[in-house]
C-alpha atoms as a PDB file:
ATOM      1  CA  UNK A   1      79.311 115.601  86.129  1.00  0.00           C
ATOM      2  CA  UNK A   2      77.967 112.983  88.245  1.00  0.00           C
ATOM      3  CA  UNK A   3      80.034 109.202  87.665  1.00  0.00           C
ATOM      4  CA  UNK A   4      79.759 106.127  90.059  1.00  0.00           C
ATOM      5  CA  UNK A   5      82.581 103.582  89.424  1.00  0.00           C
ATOM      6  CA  UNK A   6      81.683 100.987  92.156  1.00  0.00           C
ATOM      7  CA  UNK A   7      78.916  98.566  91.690  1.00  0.00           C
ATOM      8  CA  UNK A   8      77.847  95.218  91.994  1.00  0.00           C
ATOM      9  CA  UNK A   9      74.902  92.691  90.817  1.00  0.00           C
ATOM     10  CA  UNK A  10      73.643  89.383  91.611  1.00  0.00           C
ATOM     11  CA  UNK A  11      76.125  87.335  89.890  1.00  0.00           C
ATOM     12  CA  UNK A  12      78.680  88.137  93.148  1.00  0.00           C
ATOM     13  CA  UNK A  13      76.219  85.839  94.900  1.00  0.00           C
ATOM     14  CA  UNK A  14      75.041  88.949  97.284  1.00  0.00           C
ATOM     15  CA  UNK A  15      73.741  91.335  95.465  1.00  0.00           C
ATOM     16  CA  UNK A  16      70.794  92.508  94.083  1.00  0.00           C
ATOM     17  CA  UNK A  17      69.540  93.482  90.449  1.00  0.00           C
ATOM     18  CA  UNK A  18      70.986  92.998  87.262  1.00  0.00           C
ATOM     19  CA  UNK A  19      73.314  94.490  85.354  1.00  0.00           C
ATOM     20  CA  UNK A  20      70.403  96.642  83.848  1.00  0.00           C
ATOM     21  CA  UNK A  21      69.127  97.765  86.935  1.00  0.00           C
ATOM     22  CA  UNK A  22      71.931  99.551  88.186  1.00  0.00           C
ATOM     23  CA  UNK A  23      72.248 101.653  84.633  1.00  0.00           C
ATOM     24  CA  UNK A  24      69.001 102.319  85.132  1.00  0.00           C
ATOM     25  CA  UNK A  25      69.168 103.448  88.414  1.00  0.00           C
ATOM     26  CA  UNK A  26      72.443 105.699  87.251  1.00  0.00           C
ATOM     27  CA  UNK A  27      70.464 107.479  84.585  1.00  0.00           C
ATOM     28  CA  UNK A  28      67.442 108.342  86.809  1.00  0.00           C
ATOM     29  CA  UNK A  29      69.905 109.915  89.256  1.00  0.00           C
ATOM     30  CA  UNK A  30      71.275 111.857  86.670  1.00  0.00           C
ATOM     31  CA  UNK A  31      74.893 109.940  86.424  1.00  0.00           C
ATOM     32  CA  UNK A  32      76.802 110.730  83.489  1.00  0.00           C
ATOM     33  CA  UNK A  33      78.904 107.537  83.733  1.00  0.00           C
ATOM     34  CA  UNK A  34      78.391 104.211  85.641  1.00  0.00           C
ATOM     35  CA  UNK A  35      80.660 101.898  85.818  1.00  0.00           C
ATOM     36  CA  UNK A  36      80.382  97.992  86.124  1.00  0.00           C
ATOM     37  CA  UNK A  37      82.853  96.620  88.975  1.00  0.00           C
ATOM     38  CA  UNK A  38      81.615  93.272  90.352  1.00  0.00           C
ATOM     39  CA  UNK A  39      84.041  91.174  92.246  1.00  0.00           C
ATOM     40  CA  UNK A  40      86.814  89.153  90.840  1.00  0.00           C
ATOM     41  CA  UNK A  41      86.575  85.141  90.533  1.00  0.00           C
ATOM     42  CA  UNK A  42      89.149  83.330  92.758  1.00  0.00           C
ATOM     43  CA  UNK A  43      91.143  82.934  89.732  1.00  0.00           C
ATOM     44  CA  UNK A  44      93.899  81.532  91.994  1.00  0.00           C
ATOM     45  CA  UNK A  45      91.806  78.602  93.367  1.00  0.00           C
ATOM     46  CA  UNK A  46      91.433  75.003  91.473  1.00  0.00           C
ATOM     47  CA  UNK A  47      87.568  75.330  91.778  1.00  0.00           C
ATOM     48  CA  UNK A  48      85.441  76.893  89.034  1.00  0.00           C
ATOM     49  CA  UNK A  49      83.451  78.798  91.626  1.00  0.00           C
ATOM     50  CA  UNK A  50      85.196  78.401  95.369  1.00  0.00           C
ATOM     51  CA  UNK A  51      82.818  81.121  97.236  1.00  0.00           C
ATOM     52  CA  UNK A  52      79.144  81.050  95.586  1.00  0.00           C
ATOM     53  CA  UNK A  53      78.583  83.803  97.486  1.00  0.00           C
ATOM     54  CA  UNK A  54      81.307  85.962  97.437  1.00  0.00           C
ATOM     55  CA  UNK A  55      81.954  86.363  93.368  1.00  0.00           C
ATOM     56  CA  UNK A  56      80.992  84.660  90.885  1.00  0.00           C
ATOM     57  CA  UNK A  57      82.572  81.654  88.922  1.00  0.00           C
ATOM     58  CA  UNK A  58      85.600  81.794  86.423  1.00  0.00           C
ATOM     59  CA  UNK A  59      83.407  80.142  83.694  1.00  0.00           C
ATOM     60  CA  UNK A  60      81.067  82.972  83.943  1.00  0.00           C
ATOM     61  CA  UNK A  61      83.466  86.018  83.782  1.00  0.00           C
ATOM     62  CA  UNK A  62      83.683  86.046  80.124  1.00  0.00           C
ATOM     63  CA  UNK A  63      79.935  86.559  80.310  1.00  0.00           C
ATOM     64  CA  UNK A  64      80.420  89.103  82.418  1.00  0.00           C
ATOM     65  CA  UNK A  65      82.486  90.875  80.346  1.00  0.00           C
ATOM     66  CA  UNK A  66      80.168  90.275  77.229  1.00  0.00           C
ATOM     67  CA  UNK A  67      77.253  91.497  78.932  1.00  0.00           C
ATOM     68  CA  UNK A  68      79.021  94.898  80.203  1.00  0.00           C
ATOM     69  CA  UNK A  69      80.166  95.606  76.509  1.00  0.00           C
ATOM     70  CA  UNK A  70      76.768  94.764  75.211  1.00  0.00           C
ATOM     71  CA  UNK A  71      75.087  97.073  77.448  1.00  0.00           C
ATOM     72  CA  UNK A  72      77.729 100.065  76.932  1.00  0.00           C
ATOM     73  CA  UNK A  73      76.925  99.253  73.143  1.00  0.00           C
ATOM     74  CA  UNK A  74      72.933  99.543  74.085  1.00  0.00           C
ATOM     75  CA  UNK A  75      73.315 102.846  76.334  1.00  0.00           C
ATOM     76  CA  UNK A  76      75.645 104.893  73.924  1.00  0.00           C
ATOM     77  CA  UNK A  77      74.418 108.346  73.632  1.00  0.00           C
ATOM     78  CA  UNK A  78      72.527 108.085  77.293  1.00  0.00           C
ATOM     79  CA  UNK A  79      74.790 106.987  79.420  1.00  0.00           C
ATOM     80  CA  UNK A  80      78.699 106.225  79.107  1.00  0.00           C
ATOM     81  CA  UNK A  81      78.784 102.642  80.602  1.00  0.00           C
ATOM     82  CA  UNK A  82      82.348 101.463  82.199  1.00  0.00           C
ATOM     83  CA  UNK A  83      83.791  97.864  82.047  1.00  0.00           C
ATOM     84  CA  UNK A  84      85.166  97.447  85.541  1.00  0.00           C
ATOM     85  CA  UNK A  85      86.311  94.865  88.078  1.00  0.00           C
ATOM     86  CA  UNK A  86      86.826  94.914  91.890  1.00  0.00           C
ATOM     87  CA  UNK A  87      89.328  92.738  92.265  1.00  0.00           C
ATOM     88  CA  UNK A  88      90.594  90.705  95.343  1.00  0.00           C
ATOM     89  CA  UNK A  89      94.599  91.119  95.601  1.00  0.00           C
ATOM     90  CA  UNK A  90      96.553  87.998  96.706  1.00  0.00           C
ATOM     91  CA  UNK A  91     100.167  88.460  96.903  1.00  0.00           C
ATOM     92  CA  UNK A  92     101.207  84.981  95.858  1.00  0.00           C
ATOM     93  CA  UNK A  93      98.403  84.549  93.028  1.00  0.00           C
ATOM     94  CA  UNK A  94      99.045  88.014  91.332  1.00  0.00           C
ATOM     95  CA  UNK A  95     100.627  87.228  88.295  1.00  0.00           C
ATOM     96  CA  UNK A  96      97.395  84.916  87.909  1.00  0.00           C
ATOM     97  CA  UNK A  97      95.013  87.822  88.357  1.00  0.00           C
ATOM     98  CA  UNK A  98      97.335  90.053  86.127  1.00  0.00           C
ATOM     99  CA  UNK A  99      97.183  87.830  82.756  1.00  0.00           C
ATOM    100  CA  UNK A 100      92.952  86.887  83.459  1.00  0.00           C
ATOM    101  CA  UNK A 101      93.005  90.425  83.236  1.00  0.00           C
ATOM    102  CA  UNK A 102      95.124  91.432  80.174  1.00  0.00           C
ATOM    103  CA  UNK A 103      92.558  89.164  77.507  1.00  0.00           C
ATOM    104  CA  UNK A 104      89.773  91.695  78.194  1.00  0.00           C
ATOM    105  CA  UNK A 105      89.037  95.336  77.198  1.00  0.00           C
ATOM    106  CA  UNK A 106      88.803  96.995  80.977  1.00  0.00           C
ATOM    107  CA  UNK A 107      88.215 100.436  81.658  1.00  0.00           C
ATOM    108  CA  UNK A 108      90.078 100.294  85.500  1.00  0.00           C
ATOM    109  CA  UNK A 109      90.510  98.207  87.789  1.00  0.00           C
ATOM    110  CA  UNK A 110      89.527  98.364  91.344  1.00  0.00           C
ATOM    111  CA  UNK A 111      92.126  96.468  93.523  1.00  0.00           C
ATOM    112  CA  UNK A 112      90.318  95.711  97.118  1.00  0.00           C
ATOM    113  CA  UNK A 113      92.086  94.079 100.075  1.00  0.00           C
ATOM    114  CA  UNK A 114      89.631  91.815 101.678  1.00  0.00           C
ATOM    115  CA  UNK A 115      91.536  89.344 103.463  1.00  0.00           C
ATOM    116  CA  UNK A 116      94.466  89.915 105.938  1.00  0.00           C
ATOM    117  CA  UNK A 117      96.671  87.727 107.474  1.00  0.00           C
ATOM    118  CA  UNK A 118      94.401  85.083 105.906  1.00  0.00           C
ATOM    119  CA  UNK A 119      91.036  86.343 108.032  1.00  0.00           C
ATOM    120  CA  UNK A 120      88.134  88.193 106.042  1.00  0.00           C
ATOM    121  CA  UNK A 121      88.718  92.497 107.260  1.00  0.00           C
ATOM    122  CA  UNK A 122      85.078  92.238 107.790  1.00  0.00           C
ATOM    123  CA  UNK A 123      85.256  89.567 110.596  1.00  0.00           C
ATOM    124  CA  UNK A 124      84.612  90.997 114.179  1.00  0.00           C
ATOM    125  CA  UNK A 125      86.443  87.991 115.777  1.00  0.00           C
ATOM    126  CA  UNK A 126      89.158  88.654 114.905  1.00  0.00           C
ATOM    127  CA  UNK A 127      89.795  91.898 117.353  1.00  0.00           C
ATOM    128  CA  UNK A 128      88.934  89.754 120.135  1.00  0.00           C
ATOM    129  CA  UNK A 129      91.614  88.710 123.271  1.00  0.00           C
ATOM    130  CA  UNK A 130      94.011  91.061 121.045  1.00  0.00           C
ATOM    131  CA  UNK A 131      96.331  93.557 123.400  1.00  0.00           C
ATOM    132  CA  UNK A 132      97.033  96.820 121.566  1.00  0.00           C
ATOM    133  CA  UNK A 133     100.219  96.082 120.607  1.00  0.00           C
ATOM    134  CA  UNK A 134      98.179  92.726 118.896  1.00  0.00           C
ATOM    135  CA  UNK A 135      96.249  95.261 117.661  1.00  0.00           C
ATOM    136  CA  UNK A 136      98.982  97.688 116.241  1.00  0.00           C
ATOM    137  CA  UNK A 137     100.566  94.315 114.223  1.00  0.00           C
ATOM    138  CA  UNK A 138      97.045  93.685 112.540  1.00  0.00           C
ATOM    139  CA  UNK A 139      96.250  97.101 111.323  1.00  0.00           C
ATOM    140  CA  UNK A 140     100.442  97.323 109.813  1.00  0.00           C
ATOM    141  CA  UNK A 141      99.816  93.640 108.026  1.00  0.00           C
ATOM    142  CA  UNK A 142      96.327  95.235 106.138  1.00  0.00           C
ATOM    143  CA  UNK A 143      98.281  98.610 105.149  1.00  0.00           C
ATOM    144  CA  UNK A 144     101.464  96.568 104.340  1.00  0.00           C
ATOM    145  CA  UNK A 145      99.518  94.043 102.237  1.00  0.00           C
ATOM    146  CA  UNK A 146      97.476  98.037 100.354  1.00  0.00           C
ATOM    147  CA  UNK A 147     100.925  99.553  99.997  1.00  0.00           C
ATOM    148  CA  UNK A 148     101.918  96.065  98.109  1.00  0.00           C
ATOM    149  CA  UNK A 149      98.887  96.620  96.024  1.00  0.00           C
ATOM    150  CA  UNK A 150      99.470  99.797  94.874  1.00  0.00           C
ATOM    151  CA  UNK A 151     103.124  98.304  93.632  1.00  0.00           C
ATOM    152  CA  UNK A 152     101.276  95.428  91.676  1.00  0.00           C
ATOM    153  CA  UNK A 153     100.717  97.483  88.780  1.00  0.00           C
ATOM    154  CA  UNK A 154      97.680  96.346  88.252  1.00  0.00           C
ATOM    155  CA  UNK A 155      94.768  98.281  89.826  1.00  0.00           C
ATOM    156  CA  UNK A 156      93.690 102.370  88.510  1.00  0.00           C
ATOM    157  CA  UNK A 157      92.179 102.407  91.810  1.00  0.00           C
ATOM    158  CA  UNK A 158      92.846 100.730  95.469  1.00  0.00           C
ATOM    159  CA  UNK A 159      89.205 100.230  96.901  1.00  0.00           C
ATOM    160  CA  UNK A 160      87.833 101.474 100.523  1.00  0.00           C
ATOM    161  CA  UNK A 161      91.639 101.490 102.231  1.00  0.00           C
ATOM    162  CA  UNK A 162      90.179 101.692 105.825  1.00  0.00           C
ATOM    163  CA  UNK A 163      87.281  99.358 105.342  1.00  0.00           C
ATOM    164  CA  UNK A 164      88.706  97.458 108.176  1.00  0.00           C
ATOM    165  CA  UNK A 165      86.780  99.433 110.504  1.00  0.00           C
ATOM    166  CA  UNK A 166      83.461  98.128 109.164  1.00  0.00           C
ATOM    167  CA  UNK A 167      82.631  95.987 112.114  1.00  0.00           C
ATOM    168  CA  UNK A 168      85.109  97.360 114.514  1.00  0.00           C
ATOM    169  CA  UNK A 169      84.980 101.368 114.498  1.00  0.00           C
ATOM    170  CA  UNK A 170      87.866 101.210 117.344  1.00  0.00           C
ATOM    171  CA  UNK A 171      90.075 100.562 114.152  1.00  0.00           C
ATOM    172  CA  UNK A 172      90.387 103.739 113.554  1.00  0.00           C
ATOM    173  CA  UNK A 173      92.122 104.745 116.693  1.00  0.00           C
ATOM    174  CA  UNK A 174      94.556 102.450 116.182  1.00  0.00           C
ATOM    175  CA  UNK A 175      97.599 104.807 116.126  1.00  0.00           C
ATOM    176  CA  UNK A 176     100.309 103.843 113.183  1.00  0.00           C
ATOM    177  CA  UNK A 177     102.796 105.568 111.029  1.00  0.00           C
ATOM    178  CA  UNK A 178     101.587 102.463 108.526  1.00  0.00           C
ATOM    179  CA  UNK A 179      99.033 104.737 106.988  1.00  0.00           C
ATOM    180  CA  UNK A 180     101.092 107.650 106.296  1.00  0.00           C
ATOM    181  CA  UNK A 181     103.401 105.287 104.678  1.00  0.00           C
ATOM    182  CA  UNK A 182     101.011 103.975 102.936  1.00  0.00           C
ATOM    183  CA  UNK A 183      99.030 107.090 101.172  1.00  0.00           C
ATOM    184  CA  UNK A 184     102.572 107.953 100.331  1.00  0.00           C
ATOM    185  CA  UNK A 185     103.309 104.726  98.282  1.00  0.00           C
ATOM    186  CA  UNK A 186      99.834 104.901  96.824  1.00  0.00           C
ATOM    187  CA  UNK A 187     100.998 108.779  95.659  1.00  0.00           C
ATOM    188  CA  UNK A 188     103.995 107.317  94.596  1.00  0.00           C
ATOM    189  CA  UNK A 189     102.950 104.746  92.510  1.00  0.00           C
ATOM    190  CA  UNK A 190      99.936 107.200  90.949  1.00  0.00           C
ATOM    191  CA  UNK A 191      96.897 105.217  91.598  1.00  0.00           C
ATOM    192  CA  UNK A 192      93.758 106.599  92.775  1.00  0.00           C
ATOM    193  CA  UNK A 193      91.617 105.749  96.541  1.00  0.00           C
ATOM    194  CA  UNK A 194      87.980 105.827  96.445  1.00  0.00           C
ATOM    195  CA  UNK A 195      85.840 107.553  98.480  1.00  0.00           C
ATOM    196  CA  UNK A 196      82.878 104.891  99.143  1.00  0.00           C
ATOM    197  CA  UNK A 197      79.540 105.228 100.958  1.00  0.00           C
ATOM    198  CA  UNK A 198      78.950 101.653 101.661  1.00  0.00           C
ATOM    199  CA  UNK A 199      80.262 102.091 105.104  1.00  0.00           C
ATOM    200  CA  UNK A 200      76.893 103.350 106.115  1.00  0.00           C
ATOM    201  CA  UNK A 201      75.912  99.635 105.295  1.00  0.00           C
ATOM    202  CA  UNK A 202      77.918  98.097 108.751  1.00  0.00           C
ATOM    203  CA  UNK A 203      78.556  99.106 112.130  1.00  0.00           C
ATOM    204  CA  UNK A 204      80.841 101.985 111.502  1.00  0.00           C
ATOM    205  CA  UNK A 205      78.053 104.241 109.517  1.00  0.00           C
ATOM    206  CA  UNK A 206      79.734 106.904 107.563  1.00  0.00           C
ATOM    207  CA  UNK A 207      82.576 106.239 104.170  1.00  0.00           C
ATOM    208  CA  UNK A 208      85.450 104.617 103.274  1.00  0.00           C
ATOM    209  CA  UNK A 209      87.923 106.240 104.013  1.00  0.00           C
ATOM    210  CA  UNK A 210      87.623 108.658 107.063  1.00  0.00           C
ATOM    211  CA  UNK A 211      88.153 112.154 106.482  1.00  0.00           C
ATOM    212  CA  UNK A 212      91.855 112.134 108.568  1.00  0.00           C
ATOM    213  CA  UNK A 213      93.056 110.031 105.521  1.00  0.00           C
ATOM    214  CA  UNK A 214      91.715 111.873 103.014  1.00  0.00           C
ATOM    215  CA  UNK A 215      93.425 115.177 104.416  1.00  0.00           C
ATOM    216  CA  UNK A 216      96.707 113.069 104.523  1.00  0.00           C
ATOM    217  CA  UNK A 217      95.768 112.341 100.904  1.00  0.00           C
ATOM    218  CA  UNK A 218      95.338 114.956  99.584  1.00  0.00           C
ATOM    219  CA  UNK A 219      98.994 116.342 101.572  1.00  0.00           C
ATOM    220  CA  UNK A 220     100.699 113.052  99.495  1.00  0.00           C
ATOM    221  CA  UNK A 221      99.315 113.711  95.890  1.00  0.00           C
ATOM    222  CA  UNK A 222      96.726 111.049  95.900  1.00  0.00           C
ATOM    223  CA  UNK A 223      93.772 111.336  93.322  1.00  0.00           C
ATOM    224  CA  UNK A 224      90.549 110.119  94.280  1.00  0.00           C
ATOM    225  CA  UNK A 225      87.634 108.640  93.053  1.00  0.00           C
ATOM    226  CA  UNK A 226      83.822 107.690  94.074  1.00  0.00           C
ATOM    227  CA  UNK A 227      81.990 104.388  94.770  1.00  0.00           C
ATOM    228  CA  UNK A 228      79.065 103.774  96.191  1.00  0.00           C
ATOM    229  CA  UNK A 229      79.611 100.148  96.311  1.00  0.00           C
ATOM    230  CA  UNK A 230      76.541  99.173  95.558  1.00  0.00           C
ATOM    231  CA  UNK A 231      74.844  95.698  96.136  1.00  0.00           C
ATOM    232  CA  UNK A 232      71.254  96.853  95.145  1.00  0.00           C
ATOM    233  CA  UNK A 233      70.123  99.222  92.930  1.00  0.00           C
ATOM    234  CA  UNK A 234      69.119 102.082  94.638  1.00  0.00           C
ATOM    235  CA  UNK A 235      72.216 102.853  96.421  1.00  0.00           C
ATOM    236  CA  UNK A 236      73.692 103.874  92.590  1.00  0.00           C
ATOM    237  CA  UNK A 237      75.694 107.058  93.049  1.00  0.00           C
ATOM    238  CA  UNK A 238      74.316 107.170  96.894  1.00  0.00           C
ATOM    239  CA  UNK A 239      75.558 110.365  98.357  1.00  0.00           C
ATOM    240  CA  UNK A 240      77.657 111.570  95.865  1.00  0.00           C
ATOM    241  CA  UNK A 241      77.124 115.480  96.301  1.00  0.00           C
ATOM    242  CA  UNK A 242      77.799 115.000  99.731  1.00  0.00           C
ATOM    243  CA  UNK A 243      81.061 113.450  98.805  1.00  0.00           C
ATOM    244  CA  UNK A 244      82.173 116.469  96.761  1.00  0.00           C
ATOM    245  CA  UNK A 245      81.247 118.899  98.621  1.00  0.00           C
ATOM    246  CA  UNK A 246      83.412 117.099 101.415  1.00  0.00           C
ATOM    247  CA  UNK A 247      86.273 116.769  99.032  1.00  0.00           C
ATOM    248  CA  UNK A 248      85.720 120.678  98.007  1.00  0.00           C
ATOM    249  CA  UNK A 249      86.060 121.478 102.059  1.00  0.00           C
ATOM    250  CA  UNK A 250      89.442 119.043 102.271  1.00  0.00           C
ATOM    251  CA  UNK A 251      90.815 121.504  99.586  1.00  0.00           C
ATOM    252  CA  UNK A 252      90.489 118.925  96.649  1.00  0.00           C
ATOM    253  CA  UNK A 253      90.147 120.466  93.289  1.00  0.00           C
ATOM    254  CA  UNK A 254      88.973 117.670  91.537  1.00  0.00           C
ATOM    255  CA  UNK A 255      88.504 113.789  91.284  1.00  0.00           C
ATOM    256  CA  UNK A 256      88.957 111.857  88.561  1.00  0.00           C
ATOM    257  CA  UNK A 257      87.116 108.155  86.433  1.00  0.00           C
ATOM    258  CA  UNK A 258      88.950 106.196  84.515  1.00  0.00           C
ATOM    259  CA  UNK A 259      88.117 105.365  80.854  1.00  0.00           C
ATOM    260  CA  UNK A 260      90.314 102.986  78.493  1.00  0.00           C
ATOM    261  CA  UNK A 261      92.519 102.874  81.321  1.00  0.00           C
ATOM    262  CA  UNK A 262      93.155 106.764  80.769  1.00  0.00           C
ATOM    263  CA  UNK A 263      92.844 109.190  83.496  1.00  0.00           C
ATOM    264  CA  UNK A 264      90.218 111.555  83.460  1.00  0.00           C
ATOM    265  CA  UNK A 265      89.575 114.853  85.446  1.00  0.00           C
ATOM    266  CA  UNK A 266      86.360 116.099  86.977  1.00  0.00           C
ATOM    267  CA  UNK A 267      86.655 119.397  88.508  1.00  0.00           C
ATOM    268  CA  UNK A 268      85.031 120.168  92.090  1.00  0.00           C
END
């Protein structure tokens, strides 16, 4: 059974397609379940929309949510569509996040670290004049601030844990025992990592994560999950049988989706 539980459309601001289009897409690639995940608001900033083209405004996320239940309503019986939300975590604006997201019906939540030490992960700059021990302290700060998100609570799913390497591929050659501490929490606390293709989309080519932390997950308990991460429509379950069959060699037995916030297993 073929699911896809990270996607995006143009109300982020940098995406493609609309809602529409990526069901679409998902049933002519023969998904049994997509699910809807497009980025979060800034729900803890005083503007309505603070990063047009990052995610889209507060005002519109009740839309968003309309539309998604609308269109699982439409697709019943062809495909089982999944209200979802990639969500930025932010420490000090948490509890914020937390009650936006208790006043609406959500399948899972995908909790996704995208800034560190108040810098976007994605920024090459910020690697430059470091030393390695420089180095060392950024890498602990974005696995310190992913083990605090798989405490919140609030996420089914922690999205694309090494995505940090996206524009610098040294990052993963950074040596800490911050990530084994961290796939441990994650076990810990029960909440699933996704295994997302979108890394072909930057300098580092392959997924999020790398296969070293996936064997490490795997050793710690940790279920896992796919996304493709898509920001247009064609990229809609985008190397998925590639994914399992990489999981399958790992010595995973299965993966699992989430559906009313209830676990469910897909065997390998």
């Amino acid at each position: 059974m073929k699911f896809d539980l990270h996607t995006h459309h143009d109300r982020c601001g940098h995406a493609q397609g609309k809602i529409r289009d990526y069901i679409e897409a998902a049933i002519a690639g023969g998904l049994s379940v997509i699910g809807i995940s497009d980025h979060s608001p800034y729900f803890g900033s005083p503007d309505d929309q603070a990063q047009p083209l990052i995610a889209m405004a507060k005002s519109e996320f009740p839309r968003y949510v309309e539309e998604v239940l609308q269109l699982k309503r439409e697709y019943e019986g062809q495909i089982d569509v999944l209200l979802g939300v990639e969500s930025d975590f932010f420490p000090e604006h948490a509890e914020i996040y937390r009650q936006e997201y208790k006043k609406y019906p959500f399948d899972y939540i995908i909790g996704s670290v995208h800034l560190s030490g108040g810098v976007s992960i994605f920024n090459r700059n910020r690697w430059k004049k470091l030393n390695d021990a420089q180095k060392v302290e950024q890498k602990e700060e974005y696995y310190r601030l992913i083990q605090e998100s798989a405490r919140a609570g609030m996420f089914h799913i922690l999205g694309h844990i090494d995505a940090m390497k996206g524009f610098y591929p040294e990052f993963s050659d950074i040596r800490t025992p911050k990530v084994n501490d961290t796939l441990k929490v994650i076990g810990e606390c029960g909440v699933a990592i996704e295994i997302n293709t979108s890394g072909k989309t930057k300098d580092v080519g392959g997924w999020y994560p790398s296969d070293e932390i996936l064997e490490r997950a795997l050793f710690y308990g940790v279920e896992a999950t796919f996304g493709s991460d898509a920001h247009i429509p064609s990229r809609v379950g985008d190397e998925w049988q590639e994914v399992s069959a990489k999981l399958k060699e790992i010595g995973f037995k299965h993966w699992v989706y989430y559906k009313n916030q209830e676990k469910q297993i897909v065997p390998l």
